[in-house]
N, C-alpha and C. Protein backbone atom coordinates (compact mmCIF):
# COMPACT_ATOMS: atom_id res chain seq x y z
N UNK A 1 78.99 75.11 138.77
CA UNK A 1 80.40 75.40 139.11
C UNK A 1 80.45 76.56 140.10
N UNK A 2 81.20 76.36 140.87
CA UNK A 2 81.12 77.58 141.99
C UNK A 2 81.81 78.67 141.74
N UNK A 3 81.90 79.68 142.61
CA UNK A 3 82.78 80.95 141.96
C UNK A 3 84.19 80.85 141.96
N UNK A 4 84.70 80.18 142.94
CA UNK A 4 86.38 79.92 142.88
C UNK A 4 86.31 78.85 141.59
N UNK A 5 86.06 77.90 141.53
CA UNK A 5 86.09 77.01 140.21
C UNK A 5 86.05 77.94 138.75
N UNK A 6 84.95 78.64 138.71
CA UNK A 6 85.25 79.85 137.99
C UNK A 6 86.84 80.65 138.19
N UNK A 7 86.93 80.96 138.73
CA UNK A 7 88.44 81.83 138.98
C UNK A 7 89.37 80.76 138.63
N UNK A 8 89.24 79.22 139.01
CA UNK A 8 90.44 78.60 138.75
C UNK A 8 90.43 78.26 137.39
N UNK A 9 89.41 78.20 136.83
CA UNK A 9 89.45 78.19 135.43
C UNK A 9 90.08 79.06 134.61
N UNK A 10 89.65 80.94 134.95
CA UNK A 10 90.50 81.66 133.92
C UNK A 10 91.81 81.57 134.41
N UNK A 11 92.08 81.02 135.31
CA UNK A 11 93.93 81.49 135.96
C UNK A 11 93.67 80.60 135.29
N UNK A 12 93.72 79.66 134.85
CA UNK A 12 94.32 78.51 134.13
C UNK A 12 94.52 78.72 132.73
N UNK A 13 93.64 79.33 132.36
CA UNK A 13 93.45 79.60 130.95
C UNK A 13 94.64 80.67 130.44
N UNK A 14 94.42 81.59 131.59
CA UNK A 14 95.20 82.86 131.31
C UNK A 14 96.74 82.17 131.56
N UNK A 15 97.18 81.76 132.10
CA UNK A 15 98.27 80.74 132.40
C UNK A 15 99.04 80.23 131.26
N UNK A 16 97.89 79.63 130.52
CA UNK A 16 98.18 78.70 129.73
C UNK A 16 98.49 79.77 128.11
N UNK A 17 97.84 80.96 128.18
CA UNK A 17 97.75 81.69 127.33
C UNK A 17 99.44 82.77 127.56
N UNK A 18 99.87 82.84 128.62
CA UNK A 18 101.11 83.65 128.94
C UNK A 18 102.13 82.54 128.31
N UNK A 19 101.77 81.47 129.08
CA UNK A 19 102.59 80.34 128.46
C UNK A 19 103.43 80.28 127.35
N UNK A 20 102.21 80.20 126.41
CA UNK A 20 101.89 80.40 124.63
C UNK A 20 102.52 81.32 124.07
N UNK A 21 102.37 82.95 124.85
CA UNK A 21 102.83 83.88 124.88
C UNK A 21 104.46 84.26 124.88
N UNK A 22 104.81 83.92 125.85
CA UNK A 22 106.34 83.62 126.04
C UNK A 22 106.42 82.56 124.95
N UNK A 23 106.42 81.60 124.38
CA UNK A 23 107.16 80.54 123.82
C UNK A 23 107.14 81.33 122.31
N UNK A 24 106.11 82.11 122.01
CA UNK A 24 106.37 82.78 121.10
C UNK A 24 107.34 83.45 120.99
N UNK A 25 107.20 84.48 121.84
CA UNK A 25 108.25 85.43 122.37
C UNK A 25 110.02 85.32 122.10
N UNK A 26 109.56 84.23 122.54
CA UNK A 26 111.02 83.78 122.94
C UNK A 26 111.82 83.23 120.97
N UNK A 27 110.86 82.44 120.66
CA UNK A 27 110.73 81.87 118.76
C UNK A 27 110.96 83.22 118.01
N UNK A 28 110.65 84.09 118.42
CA UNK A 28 110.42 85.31 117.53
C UNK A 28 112.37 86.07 117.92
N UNK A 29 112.24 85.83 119.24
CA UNK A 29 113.67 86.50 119.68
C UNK A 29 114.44 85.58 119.03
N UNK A 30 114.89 84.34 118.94
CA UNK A 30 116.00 83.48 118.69
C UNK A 30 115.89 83.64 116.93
N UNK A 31 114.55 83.38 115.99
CA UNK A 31 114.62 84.08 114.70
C UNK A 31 115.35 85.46 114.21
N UNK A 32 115.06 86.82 114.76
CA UNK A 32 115.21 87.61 114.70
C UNK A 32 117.28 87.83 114.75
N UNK A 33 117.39 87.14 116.27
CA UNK A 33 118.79 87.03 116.26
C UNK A 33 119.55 86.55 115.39
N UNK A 34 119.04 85.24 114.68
CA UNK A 34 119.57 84.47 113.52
C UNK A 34 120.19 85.61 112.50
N UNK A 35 118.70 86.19 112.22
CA UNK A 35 118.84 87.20 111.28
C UNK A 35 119.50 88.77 111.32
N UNK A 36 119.23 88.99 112.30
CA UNK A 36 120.83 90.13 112.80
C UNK A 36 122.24 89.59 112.73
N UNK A 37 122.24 88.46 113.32
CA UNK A 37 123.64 87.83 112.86
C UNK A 37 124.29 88.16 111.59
N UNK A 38 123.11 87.24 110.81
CA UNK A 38 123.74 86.89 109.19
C UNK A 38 123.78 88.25 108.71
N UNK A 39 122.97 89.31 109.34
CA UNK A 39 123.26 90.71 108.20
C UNK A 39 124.60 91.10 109.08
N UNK A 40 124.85 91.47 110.15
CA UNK A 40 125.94 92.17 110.49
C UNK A 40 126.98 91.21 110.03
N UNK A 41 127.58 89.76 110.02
CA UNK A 41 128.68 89.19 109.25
C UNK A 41 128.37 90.20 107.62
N UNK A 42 127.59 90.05 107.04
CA UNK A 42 127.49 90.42 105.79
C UNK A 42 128.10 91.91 105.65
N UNK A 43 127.20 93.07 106.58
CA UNK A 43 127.41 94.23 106.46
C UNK A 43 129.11 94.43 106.72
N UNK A 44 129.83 94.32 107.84
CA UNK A 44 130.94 93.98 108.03
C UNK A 44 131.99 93.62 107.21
N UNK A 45 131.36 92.19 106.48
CA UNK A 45 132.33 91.91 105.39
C UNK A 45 132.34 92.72 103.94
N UNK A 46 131.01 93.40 103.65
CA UNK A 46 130.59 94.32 103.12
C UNK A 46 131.06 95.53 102.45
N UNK A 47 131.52 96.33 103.82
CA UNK A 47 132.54 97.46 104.31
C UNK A 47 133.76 97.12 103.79
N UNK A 48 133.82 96.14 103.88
CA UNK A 48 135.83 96.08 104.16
C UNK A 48 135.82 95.86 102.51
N UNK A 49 135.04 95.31 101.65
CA UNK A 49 135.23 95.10 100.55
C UNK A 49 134.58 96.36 99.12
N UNK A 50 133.94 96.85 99.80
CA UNK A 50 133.86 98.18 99.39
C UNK A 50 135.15 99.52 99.50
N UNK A 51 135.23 99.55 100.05
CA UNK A 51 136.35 100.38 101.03
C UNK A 51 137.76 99.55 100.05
N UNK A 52 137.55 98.86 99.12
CA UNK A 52 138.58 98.36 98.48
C UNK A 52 138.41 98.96 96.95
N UNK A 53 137.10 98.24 96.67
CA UNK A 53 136.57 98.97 95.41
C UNK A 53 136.22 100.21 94.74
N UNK A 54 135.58 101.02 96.12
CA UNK A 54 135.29 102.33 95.89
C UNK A 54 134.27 102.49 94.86
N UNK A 55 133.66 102.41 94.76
CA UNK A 55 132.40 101.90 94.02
C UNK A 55 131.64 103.31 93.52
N UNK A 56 131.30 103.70 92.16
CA UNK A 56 130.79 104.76 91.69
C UNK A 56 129.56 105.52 92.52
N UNK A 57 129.53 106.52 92.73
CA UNK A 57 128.23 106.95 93.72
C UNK A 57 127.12 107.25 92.71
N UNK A 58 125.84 107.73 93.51
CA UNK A 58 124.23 108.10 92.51
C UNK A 58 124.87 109.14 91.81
N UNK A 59 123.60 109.53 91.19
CA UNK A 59 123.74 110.91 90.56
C UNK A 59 122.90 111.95 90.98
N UNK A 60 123.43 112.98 91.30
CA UNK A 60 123.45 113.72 92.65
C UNK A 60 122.72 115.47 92.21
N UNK A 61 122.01 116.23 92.96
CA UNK A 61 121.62 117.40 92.45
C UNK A 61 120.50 117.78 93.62
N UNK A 62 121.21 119.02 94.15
CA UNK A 62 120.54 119.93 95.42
C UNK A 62 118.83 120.26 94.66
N UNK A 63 119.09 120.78 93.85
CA UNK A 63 118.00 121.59 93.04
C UNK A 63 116.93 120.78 92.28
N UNK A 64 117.64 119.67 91.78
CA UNK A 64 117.03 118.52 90.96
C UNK A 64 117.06 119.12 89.47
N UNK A 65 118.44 120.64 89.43
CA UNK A 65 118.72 120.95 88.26
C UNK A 65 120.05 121.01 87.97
N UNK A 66 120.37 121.24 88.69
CA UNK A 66 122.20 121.27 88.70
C UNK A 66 122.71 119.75 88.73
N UNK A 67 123.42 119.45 88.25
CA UNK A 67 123.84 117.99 88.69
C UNK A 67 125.44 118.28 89.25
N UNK A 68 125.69 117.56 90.34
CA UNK A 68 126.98 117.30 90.74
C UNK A 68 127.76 116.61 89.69
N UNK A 69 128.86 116.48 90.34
CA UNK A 69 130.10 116.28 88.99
C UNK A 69 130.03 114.27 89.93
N UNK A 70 130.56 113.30 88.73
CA UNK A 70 131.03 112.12 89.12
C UNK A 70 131.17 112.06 90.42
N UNK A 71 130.68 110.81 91.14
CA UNK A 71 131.19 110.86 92.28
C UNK A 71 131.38 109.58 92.76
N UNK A 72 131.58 108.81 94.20
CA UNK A 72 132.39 108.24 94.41
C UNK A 72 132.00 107.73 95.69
N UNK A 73 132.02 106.24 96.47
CA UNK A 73 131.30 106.13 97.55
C UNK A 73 132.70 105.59 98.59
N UNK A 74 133.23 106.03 99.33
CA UNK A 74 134.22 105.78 100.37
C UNK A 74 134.22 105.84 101.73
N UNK A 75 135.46 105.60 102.49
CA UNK A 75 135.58 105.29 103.86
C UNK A 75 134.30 104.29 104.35
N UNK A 76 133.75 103.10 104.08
CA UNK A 76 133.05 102.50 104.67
C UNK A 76 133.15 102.10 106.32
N UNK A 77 132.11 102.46 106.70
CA UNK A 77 132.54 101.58 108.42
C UNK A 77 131.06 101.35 108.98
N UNK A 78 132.07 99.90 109.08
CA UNK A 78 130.08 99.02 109.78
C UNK A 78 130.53 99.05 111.44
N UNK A 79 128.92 98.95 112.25
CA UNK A 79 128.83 99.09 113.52
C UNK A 79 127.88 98.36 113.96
N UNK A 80 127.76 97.88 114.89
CA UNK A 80 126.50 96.76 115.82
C UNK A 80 126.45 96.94 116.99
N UNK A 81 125.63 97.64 117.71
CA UNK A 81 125.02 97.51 118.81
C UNK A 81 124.16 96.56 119.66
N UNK A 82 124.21 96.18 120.86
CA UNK A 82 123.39 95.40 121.44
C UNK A 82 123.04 95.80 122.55
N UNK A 83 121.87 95.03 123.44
CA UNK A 83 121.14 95.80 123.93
C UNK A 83 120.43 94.22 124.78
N UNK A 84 120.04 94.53 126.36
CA UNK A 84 119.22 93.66 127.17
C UNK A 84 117.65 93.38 126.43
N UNK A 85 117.64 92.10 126.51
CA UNK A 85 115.67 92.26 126.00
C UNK A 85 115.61 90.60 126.96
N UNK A 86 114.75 91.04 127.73
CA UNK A 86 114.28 89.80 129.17
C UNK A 86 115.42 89.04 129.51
N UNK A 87 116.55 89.92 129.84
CA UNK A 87 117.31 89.44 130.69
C UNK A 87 118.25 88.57 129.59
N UNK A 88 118.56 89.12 128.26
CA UNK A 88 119.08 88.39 127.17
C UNK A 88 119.81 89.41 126.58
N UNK A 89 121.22 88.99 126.63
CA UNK A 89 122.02 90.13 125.44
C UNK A 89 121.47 89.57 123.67
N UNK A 90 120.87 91.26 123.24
CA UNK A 90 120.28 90.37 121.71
C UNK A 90 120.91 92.12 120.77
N UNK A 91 121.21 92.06 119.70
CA UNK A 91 121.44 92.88 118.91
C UNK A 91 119.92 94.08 118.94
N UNK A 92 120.62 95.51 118.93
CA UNK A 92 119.38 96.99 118.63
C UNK A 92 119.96 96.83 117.14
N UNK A 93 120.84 97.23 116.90
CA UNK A 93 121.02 97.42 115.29
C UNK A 93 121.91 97.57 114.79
N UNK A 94 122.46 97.52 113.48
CA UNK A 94 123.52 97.17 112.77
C UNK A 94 123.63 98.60 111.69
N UNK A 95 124.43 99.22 111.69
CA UNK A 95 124.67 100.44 111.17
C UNK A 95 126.22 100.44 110.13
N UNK A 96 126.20 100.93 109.04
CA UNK A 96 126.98 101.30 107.93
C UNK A 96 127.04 102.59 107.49
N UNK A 97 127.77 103.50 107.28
CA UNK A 97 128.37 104.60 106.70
C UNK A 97 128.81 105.07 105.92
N UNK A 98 128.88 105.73 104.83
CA UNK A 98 130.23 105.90 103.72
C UNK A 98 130.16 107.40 103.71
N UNK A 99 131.28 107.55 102.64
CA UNK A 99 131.09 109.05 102.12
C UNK A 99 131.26 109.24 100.83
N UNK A 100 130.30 109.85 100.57
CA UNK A 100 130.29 110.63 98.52
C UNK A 100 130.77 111.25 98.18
N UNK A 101 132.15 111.21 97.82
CA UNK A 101 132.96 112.71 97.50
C UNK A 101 133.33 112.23 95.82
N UNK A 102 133.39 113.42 95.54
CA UNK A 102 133.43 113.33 93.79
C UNK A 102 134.97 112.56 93.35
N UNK A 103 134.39 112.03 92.01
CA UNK A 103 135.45 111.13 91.87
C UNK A 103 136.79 111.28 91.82
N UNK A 104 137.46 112.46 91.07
CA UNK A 104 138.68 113.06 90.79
C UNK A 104 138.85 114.84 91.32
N UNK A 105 139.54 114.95 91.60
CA UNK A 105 140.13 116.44 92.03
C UNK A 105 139.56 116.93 93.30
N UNK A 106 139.71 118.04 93.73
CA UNK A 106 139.24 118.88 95.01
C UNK A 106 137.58 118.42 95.20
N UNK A 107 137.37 118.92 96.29
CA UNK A 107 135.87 119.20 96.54
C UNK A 107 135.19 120.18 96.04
N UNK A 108 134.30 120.45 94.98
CA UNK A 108 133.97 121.91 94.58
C UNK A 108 132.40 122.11 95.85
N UNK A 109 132.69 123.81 95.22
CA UNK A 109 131.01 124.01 96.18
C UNK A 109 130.26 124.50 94.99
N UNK A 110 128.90 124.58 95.72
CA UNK A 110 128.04 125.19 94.56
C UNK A 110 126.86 126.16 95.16
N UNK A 111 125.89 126.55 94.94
CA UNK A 111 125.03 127.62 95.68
C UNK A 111 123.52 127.60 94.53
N UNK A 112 122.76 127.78 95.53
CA UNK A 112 120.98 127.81 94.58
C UNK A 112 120.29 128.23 95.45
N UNK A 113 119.69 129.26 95.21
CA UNK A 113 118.78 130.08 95.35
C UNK A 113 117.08 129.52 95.04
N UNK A 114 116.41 129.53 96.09
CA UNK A 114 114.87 129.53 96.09
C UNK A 114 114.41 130.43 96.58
N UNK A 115 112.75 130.77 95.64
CA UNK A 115 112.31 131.59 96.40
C UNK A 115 110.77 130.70 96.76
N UNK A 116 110.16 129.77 96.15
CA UNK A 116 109.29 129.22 96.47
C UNK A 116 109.24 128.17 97.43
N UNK A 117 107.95 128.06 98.14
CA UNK A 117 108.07 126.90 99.50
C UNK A 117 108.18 125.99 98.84
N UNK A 118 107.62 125.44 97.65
CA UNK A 118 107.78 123.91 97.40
C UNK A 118 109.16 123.67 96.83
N UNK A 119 110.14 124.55 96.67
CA UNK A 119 111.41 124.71 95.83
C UNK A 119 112.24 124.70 97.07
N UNK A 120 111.91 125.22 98.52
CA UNK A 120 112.57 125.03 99.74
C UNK A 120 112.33 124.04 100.15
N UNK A 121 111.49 123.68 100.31
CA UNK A 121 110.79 122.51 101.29
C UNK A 121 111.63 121.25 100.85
N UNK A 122 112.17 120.94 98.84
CA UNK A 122 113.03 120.14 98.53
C UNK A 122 114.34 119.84 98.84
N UNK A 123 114.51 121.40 98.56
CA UNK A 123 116.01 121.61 98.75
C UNK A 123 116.59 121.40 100.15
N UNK A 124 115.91 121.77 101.15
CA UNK A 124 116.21 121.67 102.61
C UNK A 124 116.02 120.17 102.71
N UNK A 125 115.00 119.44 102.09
CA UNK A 125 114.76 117.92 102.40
C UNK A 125 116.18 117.46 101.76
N UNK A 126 116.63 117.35 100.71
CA UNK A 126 117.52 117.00 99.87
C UNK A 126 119.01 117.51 101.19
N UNK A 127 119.42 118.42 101.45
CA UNK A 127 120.77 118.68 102.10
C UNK A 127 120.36 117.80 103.40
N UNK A 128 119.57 117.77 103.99
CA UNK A 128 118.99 117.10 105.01
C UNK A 128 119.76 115.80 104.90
N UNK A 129 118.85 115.27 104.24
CA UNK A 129 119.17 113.27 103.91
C UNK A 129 120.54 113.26 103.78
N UNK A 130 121.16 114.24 102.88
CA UNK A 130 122.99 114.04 102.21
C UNK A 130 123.31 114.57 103.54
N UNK A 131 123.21 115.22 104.68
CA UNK A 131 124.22 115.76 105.76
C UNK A 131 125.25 116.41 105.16
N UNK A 132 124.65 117.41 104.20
CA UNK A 132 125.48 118.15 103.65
C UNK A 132 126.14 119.46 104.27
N UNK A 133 126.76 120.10 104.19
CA UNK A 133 127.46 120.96 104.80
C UNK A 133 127.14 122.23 103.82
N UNK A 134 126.57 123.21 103.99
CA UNK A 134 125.89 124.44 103.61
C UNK A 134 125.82 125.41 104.75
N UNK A 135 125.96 126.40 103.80
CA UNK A 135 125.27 127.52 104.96
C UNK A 135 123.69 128.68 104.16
N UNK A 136 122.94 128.46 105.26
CA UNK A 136 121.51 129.15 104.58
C UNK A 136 121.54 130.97 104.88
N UNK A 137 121.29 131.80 103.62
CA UNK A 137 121.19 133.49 103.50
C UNK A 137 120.39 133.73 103.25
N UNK A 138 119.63 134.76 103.88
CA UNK A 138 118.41 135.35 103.27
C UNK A 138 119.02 136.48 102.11
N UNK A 139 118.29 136.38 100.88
CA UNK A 139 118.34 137.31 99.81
C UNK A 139 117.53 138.54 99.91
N UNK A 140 118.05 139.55 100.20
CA UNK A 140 116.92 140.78 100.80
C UNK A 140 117.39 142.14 98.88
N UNK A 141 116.04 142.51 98.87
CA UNK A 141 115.64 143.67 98.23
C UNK A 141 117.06 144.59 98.65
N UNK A 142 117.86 145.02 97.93
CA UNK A 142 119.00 145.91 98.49
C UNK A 142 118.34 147.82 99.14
N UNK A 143 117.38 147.67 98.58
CA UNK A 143 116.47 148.74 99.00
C UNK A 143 115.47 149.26 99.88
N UNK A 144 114.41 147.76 99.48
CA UNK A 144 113.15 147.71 100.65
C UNK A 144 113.42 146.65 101.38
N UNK A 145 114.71 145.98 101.45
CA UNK A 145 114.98 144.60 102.29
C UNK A 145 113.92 143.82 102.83
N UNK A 146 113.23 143.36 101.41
CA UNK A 146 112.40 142.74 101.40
C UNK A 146 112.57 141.33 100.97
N UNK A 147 112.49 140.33 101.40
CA UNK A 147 112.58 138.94 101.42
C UNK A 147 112.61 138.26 99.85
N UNK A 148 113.66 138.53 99.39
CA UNK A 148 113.07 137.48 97.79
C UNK A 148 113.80 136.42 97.48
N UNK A 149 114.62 136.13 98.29
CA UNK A 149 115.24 134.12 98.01
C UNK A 149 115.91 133.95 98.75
N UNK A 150 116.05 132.90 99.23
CA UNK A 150 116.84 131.97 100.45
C UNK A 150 118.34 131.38 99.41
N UNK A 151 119.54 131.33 99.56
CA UNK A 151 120.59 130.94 99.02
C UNK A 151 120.73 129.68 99.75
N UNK A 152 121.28 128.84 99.41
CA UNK A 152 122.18 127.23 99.87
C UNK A 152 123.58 127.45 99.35
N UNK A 153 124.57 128.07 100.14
CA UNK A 153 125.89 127.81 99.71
C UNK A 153 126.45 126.55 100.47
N UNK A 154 127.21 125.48 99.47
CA UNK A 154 127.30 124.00 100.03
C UNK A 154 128.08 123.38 99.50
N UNK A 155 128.90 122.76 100.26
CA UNK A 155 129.87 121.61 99.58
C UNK A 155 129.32 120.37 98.87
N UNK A 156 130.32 120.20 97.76
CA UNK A 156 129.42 118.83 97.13
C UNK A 156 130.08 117.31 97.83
N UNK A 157 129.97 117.34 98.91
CA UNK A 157 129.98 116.30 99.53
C UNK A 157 128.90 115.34 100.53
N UNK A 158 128.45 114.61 100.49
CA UNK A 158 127.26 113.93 101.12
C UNK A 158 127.86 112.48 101.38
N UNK A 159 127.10 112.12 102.98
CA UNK A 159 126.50 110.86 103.28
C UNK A 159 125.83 109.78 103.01
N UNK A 160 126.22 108.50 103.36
CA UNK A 160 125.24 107.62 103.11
C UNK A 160 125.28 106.77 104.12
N UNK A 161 123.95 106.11 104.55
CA UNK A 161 123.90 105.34 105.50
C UNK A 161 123.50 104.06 105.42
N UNK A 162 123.59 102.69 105.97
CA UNK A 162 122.33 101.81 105.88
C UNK A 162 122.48 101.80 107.69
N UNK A 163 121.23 101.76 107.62
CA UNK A 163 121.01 100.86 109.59
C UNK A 163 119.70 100.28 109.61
N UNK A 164 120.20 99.03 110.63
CA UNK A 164 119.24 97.59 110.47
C UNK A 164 119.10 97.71 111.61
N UNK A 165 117.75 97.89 112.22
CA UNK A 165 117.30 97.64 113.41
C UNK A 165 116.24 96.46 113.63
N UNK A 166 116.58 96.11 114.78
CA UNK A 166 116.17 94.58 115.26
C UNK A 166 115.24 95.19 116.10
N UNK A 167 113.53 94.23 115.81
CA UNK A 167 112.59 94.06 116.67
C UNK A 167 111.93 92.71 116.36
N UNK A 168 112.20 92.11 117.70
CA UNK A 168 112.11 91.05 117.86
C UNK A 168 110.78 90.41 118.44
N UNK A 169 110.10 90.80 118.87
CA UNK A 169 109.10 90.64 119.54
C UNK A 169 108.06 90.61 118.34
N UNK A 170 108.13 91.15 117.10
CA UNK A 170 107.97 90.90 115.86
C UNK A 170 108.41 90.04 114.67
N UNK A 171 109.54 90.00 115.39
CA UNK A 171 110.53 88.94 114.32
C UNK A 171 110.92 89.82 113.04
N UNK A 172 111.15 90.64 112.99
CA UNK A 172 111.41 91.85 111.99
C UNK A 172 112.78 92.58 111.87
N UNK A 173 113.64 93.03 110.84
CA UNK A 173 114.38 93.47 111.02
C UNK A 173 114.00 94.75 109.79
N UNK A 174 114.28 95.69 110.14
CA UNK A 174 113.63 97.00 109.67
C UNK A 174 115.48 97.90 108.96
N UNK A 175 114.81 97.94 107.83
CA UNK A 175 115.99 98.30 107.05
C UNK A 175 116.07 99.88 106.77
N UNK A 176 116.65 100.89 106.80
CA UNK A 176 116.74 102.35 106.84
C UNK A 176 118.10 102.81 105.67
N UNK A 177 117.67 102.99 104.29
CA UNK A 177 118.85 103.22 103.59
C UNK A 177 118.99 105.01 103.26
N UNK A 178 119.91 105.45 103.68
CA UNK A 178 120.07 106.51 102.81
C UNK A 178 121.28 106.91 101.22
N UNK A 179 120.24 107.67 100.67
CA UNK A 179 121.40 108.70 99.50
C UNK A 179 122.08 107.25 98.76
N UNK A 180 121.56 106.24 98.37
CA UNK A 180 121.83 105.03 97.70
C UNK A 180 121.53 105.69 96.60
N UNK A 181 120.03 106.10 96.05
CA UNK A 181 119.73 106.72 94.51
C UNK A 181 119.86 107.64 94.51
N UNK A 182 120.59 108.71 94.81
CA UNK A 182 120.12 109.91 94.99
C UNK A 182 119.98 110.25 96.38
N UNK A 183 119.15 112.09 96.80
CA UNK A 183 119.02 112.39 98.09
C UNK A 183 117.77 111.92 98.11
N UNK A 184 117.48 110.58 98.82
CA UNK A 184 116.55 110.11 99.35
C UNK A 184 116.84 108.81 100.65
N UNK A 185 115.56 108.76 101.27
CA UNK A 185 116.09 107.75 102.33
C UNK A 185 115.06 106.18 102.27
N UNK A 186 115.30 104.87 101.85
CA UNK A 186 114.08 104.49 101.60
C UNK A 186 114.01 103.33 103.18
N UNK A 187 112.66 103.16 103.43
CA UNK A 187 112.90 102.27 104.34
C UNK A 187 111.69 101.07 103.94
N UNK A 188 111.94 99.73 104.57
CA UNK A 188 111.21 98.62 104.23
C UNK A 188 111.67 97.72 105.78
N UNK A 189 110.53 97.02 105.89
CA UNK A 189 110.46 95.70 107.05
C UNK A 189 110.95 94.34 106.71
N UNK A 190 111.19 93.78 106.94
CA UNK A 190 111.21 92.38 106.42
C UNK A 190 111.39 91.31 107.83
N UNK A 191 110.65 90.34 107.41
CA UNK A 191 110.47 89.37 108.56
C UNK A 191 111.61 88.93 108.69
N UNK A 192 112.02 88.23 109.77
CA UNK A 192 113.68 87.50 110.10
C UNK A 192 113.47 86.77 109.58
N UNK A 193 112.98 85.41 109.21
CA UNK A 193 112.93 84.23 108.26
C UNK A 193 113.05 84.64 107.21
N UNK A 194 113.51 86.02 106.41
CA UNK A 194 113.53 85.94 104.99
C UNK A 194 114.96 86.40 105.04
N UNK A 195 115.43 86.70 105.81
CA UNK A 195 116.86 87.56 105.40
C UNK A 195 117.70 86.44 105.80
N UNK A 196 118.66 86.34 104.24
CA UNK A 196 119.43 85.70 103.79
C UNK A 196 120.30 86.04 103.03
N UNK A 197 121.83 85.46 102.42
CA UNK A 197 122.54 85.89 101.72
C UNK A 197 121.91 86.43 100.31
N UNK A 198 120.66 85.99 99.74
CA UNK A 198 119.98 86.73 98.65
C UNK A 198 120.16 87.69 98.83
N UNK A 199 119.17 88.12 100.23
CA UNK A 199 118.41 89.80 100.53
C UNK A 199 119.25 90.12 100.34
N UNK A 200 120.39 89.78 101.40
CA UNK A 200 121.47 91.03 101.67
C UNK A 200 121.96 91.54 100.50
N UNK A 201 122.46 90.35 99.30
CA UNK A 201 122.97 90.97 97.67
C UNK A 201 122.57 91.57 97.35
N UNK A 202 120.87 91.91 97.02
CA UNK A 202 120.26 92.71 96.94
C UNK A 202 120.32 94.15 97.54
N UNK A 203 120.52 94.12 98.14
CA UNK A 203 120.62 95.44 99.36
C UNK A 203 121.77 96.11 99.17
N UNK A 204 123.08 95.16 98.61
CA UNK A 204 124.42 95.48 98.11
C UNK A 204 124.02 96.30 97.42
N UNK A 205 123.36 95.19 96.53
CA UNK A 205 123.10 96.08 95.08
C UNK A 205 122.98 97.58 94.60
N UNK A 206 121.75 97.87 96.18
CA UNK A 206 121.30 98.85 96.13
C UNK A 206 121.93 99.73 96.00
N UNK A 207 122.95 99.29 97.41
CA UNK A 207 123.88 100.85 97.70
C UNK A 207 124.76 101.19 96.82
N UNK A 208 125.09 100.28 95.93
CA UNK A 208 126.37 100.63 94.70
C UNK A 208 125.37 100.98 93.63
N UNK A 209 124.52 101.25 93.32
CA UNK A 209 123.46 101.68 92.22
C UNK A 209 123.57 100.73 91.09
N UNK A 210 123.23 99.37 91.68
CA UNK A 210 123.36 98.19 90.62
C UNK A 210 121.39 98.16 90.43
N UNK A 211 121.13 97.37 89.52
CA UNK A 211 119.73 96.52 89.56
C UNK A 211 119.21 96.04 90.70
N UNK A 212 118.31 96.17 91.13
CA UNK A 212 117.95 94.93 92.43
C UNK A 212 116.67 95.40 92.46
N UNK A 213 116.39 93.84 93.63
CA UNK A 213 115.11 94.15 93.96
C UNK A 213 114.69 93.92 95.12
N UNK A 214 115.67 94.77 96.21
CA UNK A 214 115.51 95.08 97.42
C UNK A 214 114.43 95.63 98.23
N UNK A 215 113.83 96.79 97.42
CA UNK A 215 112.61 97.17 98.04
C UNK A 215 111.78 97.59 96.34
């Protein structure tokens, strides 16, 4: 075989392999879309029916000693973004909101003091995830103003989020929940061929602190 015969061989091959490539591509994009669809109808219809119910919130605590008083999950609002991918309008991601405010009366505040890193390192993780509203003091020696505890004065009010981001080129839709159990944020993948009106119940589930087995 000569040397161009050689060359026309891998262009061919390689050809045939882009080919392959794209048709995937493309299977993985039109899956993926399916499945952004069906969650944003869901998330959407979701919102509006929450936002009716008002649905009991986690059980809640800066310190992981204090516990917040009853609380309460409100104002829902779903959102969807989209975004060019090869010259194709296809969904980036599907985003939900609420807010945790305690069930009956005013907003109270509360305040906790650390002096250890692993007792900060929580507490700052914990106001973090809730987008809580605090303000941080250094506790000084009134004498040798010497460093002995960091204060968190903070409202007991917190965030919650879900957002579903679409990658398609994977066929994946990547789930991001926050402050569902508590101050934590959990995240999980799931292929587009699996998300269905099941998952999504599941995922309901989550955020109202029912049973499930979402992740």
């Amino acid at each position: 075989m000569s040397f161009l015969n050689q060359l026309k061989s891998q262009a061919t091959a390689l050809a045939s392999q882009q080919v392959a490539d794209g048709q995937l591509l493309e299977s993985n994009r039109a899956k993926t879309e399916l499945a952004a669809k069906t969650a944003w109808l869901y998330v959407a219809d979701l919102a509006k029916q929450l936002n009716v119910i008002v649905p009991d919130g986690p059980r809640l605590s800066v310190d992981g000693k204090t516990p917040w008083p009853a609380m309460k999950l409100c104002s829902f609002r779903a959102d969807a973004r989209k975004k060019m991918l090869r010259d194709k309008e296809v969904f980036d991601y599907i985003a939900m909101g609420w807010d945790i405010v305690v069930r009956d009366g005013a907003t109270p505040s509360g305040s906790v003091s650390v002096n250890f890193p692993p007792d900060l390192e929580r507490v700052e993780k914990r106001i973090a995830a809730g987008a809580v509203k605090h303000e941080r003091k250094d506790v000084r020696h009134p004498e040798k103003n010497t460093l002995q505890a960091i204060r968190f004065d903070y409202v007991m009010q917190a965030r919650g989020s879900l957002t579903v981001t679409a990658d398609h080129d994977k066929a994946q839709l990547h789930f991001r929940v926050a402050n569902a159990a508590g101050f934590e944020i959990l995240q999980t993948s799931i292929a587009s061929e699996r998300v269905s009106s099941d998952l999504l119940d599941e995922m309901a589930k989550m955020i109202v602190g029912q049973p499930n087995q979402f992740v």
